[in-house]
C-alpha atoms as a PDB file:
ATOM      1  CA  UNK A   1    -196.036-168.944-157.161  1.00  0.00           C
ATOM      2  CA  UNK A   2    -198.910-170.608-157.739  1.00  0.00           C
ATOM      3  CA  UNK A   3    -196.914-174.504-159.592  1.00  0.00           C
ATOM      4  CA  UNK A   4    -194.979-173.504-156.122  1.00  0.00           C
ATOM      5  CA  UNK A   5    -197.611-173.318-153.981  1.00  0.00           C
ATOM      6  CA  UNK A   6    -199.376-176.946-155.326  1.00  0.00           C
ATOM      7  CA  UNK A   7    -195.796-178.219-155.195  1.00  0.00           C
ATOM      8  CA  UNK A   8    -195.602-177.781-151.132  1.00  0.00           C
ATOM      9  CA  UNK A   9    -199.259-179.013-150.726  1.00  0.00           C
ATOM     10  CA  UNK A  10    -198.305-181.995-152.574  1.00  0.00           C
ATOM     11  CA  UNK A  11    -194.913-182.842-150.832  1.00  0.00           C
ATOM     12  CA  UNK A  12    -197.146-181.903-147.874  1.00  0.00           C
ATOM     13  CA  UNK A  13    -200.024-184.302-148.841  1.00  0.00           C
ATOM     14  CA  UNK A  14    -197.403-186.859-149.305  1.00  0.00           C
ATOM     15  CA  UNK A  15    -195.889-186.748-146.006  1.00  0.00           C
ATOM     16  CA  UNK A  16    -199.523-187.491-144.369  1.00  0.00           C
ATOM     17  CA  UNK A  17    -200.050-190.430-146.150  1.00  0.00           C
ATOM     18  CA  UNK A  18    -196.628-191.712-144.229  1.00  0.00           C
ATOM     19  CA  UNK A  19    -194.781-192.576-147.251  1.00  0.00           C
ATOM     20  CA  UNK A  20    -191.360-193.567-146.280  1.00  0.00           C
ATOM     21  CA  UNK A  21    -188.242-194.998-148.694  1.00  0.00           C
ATOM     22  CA  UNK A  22    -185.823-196.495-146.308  1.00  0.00           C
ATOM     23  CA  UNK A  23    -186.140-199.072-143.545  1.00  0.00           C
ATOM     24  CA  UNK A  24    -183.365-197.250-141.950  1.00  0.00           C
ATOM     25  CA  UNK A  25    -183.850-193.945-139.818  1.00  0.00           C
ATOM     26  CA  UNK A  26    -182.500-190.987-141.319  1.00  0.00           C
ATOM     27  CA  UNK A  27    -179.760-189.483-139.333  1.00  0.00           C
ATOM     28  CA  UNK A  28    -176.695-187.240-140.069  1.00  0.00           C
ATOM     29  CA  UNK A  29    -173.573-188.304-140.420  1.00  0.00           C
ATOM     30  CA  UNK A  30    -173.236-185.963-137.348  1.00  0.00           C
ATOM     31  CA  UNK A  31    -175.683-187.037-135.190  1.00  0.00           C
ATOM     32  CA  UNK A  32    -173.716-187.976-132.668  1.00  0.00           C
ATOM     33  CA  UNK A  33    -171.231-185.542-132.673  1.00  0.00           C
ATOM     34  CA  UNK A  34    -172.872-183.616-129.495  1.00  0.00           C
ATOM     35  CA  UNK A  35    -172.969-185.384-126.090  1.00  0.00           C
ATOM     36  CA  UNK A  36    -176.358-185.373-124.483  1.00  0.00           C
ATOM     37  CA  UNK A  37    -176.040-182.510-122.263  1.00  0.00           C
ATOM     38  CA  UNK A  38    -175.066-180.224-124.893  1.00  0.00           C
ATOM     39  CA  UNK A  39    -177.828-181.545-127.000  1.00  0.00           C
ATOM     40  CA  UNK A  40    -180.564-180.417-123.728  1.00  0.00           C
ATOM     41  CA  UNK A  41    -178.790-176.789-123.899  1.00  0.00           C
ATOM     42  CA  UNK A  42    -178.990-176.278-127.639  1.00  0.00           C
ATOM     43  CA  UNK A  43    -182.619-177.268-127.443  1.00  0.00           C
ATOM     44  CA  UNK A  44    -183.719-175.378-124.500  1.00  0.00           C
ATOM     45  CA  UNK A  45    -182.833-172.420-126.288  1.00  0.00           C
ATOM     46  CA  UNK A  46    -184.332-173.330-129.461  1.00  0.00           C
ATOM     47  CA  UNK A  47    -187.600-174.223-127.154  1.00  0.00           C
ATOM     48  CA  UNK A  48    -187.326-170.861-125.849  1.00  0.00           C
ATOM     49  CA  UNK A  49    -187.352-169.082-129.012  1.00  0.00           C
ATOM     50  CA  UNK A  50    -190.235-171.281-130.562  1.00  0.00           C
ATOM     51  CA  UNK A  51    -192.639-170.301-127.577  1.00  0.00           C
ATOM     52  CA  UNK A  52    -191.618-166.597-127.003  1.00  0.00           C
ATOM     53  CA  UNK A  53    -192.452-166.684-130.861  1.00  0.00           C
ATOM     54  CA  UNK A  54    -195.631-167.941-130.358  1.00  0.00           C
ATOM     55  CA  UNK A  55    -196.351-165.396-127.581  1.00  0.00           C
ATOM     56  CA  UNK A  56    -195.491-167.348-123.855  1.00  0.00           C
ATOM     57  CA  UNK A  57    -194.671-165.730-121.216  1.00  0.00           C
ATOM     58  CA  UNK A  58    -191.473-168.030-119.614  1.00  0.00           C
ATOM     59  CA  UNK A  59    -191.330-165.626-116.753  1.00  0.00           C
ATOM     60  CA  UNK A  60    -194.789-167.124-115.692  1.00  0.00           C
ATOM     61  CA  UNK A  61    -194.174-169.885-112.885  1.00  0.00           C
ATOM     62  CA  UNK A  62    -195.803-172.362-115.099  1.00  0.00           C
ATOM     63  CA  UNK A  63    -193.936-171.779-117.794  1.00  0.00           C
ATOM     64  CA  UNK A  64    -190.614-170.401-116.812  1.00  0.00           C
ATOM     65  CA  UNK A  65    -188.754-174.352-116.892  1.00  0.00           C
ATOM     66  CA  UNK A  66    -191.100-175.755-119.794  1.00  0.00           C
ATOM     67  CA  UNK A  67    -187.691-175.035-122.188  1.00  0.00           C
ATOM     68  CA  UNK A  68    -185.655-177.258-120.299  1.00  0.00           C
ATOM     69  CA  UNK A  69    -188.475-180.178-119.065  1.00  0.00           C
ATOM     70  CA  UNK A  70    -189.174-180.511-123.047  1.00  0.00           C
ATOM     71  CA  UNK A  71    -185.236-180.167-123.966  1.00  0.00           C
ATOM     72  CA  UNK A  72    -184.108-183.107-121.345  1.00  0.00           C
ATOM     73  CA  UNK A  73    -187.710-185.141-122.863  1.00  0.00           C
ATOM     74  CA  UNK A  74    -186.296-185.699-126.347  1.00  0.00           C
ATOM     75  CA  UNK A  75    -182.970-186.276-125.458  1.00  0.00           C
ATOM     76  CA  UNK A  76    -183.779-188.709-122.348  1.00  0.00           C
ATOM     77  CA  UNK A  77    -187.210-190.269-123.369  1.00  0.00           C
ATOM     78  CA  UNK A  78    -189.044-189.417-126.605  1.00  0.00           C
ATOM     79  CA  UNK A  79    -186.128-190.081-128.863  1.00  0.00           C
ATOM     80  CA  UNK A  80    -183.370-191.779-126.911  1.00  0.00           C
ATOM     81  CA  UNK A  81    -183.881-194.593-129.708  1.00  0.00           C
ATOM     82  CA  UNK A  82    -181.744-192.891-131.900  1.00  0.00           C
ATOM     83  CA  UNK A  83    -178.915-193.380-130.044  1.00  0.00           C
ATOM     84  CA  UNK A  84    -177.077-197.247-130.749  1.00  0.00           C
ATOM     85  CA  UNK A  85    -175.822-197.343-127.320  1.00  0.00           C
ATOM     86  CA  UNK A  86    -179.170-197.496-126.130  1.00  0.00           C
ATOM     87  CA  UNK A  87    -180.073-200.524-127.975  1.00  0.00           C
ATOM     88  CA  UNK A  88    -180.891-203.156-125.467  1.00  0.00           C
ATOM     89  CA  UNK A  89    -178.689-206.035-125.952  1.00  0.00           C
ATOM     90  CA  UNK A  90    -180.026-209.573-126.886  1.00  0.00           C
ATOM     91  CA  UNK A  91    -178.903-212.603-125.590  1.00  0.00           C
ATOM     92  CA  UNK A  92    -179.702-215.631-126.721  1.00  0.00           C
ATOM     93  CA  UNK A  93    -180.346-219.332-125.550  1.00  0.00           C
ATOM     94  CA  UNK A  94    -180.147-222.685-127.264  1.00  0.00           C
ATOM     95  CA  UNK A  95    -184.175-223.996-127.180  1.00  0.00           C
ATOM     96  CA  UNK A  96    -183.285-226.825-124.482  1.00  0.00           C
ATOM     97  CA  UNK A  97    -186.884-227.498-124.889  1.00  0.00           C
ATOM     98  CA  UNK A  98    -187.124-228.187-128.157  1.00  0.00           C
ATOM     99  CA  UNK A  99    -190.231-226.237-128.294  1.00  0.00           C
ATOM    100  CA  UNK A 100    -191.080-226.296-132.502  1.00  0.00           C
ATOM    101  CA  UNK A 101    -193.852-223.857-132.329  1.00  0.00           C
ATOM    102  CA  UNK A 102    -194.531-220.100-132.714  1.00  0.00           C
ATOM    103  CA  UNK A 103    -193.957-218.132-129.753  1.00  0.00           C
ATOM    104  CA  UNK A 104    -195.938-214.594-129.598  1.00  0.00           C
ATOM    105  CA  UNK A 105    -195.527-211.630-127.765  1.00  0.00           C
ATOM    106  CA  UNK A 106    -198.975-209.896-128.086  1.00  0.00           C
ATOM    107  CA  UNK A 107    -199.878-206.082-126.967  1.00  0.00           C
ATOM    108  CA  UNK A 108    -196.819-204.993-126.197  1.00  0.00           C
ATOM    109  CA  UNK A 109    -197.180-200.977-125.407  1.00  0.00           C
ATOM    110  CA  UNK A 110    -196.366-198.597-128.091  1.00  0.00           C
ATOM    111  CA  UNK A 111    -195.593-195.172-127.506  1.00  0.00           C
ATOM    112  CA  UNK A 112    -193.724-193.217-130.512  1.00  0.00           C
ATOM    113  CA  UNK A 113    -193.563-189.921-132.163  1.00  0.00           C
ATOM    114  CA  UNK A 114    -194.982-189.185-135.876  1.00  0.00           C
ATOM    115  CA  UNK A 115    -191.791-187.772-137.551  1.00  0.00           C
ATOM    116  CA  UNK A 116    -193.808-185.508-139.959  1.00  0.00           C
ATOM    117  CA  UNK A 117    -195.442-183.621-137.094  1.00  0.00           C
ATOM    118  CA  UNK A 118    -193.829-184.452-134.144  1.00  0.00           C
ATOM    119  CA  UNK A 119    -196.995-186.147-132.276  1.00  0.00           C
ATOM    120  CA  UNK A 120    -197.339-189.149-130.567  1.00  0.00           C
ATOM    121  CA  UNK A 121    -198.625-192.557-132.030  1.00  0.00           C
ATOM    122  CA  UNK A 122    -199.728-194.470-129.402  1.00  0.00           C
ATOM    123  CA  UNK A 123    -200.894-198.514-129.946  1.00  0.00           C
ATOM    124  CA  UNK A 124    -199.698-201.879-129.892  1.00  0.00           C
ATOM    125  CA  UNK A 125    -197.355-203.770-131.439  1.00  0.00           C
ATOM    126  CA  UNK A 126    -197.709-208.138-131.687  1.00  0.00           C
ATOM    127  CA  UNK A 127    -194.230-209.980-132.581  1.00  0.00           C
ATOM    128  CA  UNK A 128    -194.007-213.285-133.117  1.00  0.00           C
ATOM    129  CA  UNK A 129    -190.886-215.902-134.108  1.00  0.00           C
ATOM    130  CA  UNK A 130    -190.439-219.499-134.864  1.00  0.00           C
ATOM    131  CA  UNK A 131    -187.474-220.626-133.372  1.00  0.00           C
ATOM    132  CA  UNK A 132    -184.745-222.763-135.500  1.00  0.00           C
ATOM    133  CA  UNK A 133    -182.597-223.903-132.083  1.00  0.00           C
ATOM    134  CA  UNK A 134    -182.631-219.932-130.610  1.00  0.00           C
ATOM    135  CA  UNK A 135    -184.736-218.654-128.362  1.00  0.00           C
ATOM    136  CA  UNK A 136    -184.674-215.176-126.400  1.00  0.00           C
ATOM    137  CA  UNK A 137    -185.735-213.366-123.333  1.00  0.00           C
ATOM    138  CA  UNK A 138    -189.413-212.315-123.526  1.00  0.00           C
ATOM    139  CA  UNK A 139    -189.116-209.026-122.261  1.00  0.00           C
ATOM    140  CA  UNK A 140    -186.079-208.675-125.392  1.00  0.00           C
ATOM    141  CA  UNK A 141    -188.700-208.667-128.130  1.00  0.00           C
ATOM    142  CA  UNK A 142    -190.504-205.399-125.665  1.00  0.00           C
ATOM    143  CA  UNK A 143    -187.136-203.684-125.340  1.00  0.00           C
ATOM    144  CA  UNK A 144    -186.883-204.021-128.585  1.00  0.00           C
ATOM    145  CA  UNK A 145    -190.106-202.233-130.089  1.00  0.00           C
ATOM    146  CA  UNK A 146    -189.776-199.308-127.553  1.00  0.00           C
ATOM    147  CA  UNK A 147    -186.405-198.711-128.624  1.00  0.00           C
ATOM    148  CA  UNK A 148    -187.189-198.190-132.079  1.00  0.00           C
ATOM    149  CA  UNK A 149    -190.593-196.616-131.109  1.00  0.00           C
ATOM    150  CA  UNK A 150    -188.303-193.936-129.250  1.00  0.00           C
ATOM    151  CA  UNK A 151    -187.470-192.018-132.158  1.00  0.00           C
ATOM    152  CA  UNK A 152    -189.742-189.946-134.517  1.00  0.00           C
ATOM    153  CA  UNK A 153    -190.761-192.479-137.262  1.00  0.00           C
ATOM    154  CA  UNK A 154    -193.564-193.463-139.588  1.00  0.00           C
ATOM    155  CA  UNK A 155    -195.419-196.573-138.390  1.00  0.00           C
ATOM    156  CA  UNK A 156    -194.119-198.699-141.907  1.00  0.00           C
ATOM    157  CA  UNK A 157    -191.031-198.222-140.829  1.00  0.00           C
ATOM    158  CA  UNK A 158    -190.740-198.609-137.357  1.00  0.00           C
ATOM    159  CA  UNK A 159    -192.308-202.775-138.347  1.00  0.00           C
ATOM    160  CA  UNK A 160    -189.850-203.491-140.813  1.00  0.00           C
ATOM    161  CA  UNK A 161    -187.029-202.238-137.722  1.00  0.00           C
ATOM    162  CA  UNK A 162    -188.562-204.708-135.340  1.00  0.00           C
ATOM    163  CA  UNK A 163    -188.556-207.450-137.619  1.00  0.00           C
ATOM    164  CA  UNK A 164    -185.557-207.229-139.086  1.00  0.00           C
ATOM    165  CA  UNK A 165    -183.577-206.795-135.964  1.00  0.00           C
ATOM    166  CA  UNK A 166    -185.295-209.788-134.154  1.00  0.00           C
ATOM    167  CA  UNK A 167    -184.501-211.739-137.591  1.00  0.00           C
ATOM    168  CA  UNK A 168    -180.446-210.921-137.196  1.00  0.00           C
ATOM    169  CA  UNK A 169    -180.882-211.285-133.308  1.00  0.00           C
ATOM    170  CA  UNK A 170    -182.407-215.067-133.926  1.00  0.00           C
ATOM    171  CA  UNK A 171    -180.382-215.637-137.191  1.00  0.00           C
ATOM    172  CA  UNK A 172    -183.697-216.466-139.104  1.00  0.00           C
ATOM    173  CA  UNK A 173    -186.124-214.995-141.603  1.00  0.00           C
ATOM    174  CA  UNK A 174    -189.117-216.433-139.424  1.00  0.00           C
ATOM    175  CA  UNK A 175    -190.144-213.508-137.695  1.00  0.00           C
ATOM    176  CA  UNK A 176    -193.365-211.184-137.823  1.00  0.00           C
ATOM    177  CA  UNK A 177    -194.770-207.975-136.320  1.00  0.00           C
ATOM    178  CA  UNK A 178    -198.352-206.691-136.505  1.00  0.00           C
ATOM    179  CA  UNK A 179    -198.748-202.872-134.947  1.00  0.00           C
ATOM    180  CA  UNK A 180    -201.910-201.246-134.378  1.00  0.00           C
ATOM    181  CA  UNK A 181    -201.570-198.030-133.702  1.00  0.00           C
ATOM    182  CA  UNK A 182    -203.490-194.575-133.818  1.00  0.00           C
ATOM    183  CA  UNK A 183    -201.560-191.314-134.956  1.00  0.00           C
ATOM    184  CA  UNK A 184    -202.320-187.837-133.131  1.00  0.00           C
ATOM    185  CA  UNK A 185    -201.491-186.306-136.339  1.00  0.00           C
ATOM    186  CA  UNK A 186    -204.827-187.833-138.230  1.00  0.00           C
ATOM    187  CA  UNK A 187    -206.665-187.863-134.661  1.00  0.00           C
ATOM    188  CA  UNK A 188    -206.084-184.630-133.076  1.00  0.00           C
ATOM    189  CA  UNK A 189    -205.077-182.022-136.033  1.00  0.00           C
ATOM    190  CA  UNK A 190    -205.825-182.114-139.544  1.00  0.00           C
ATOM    191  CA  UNK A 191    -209.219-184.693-140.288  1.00  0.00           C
ATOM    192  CA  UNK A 192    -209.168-185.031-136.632  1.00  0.00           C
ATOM    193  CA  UNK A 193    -211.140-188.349-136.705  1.00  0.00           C
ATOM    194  CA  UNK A 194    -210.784-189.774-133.568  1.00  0.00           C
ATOM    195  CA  UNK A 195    -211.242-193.504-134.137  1.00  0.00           C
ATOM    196  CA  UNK A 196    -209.108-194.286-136.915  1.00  0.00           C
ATOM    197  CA  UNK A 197    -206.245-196.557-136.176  1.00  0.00           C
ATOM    198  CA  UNK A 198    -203.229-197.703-138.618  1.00  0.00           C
ATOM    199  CA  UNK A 199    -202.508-200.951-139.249  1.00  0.00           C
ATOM    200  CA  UNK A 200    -198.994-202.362-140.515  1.00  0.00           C
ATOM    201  CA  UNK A 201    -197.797-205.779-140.490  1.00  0.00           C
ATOM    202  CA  UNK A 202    -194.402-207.415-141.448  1.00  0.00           C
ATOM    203  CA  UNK A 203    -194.310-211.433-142.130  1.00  0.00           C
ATOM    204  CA  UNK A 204    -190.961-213.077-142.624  1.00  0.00           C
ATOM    205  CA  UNK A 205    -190.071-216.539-143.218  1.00  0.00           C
ATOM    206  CA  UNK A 206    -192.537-219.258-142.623  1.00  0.00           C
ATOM    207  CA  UNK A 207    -195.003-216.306-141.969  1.00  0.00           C
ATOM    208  CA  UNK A 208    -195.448-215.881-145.411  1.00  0.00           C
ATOM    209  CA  UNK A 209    -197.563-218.883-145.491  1.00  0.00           C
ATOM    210  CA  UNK A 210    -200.980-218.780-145.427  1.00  0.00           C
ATOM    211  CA  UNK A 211    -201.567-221.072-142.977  1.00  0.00           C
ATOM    212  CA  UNK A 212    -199.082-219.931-140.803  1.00  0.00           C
ATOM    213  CA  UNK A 213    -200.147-216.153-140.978  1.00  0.00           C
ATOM    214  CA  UNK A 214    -203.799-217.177-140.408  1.00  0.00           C
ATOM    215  CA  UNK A 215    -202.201-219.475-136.833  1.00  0.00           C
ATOM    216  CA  UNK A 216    -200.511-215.791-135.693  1.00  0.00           C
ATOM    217  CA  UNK A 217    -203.293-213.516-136.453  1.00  0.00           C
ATOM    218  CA  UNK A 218    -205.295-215.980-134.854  1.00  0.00           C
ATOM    219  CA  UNK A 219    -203.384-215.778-131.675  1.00  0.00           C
ATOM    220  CA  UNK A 220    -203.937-212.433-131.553  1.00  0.00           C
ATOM    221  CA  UNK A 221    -207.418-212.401-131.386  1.00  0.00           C
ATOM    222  CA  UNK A 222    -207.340-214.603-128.177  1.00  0.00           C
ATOM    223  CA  UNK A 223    -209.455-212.581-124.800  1.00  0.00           C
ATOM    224  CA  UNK A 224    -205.859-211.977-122.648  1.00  0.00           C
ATOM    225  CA  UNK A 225    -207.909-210.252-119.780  1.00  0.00           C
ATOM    226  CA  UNK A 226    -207.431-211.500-116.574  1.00  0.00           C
END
């Protein structure tokens, strides 16, 4: 009991430190096997049962559609990432301009969901690419982050995603995200310190050189208030 006990405080110790093996989300092979609707009825009733369990009245006024408003949340909102057909398509354009620099899309809004607890990480995410004759819409490289932010996820991960989508999107290794982000499951439960924020960064490509790195990071230190 007691090797068994250590053993879940470890695994559980682990999953805090967001340690994650795979770039790519882990789904079932039935994941999709359950249109949307049915997936809002199956978890209104598991809703249900989780806060009659933890004593809630769902007769109350307040209370009585909570099931359903949290139920049609995931499905529709919080993780409607994990669903391909929501991927926002991509298009392309040949760089007419001939423009040979770095382009960077800086504080784009991140909202996601910690997959170990279930809370939200909420920060910013900075993607940059250096074209080789491709360019793509600006507000792509946005569509992009929030649809793999809409999923639960570790913060590792969720860089490596953007990067490596944007890399087969633009057909080139020259492609890099920075996300600064804090995590309600280090801010508001647990060490509950409130000013802590995570930093991950992914550098492909050219970005791998020094020079180049220090030009992005650079970029983003630039006063954008106006």
């Amino acid at each position: 009991m007691k090797f068994d006990r250590l053993l879940k405080e470890t695994i559980e110790d682990i999953h805090d430190d967001h340690l994650s093996g795979n770039i790519n989300t882990p789904l079932r092979e039935d994941a999709f096997k359950l249109s949307d609707e049915e997936k809002i009825n199956k978890i209104e009733q598991d809703v249900t049962r989780i806060l009659e369990t933890i004593g809630m009245d769902l007769t109350d006024d307040s209370m009585r559609g909570t099931p359903k408003r949290v139920a049609k949340m995931f499905v529709n909102e919080l993780f409607a990432g994990l669903h391909p057909d929501n991927k926002p398509s991509a298009s392309t354009f040949d760089n007419k301009y001939k423009y040979g620099e770095m382009l960077v899309e800086k504080n784009i809004t991140l909202y996601s969901t910690c997959e170990h607890h279930l809370l939200p990480i909420v920060g910013k995410a900075h993607v940059a690419y250096i074209s080789n004759g491709t360019v793509v819409g600006l507000s792509k490289m946005n569509r992009l982050v929030d649809y793999f932010a809409k999923r639960p996820q570790v913060q590792e991960r969720l860089t490596l995603q953007v990067v490596k989508s944007l890399q087969e999107v633009l057909n080139t290794d020259d492609v890099a995200c920075v996300i600064d982000a804090k995590h309600l499951c280090v801010n508001a439960r647990g060490i509950r310190d409130i000013d802590s924020s995570t930093v991950t960064a992914e550098f492909g490509g050219a970005f791998k050189n020094p020079d180049v790195k220090k030009e992005f990071l650079g970029y983003l230190n630039l006063d954008t208030s106006f």
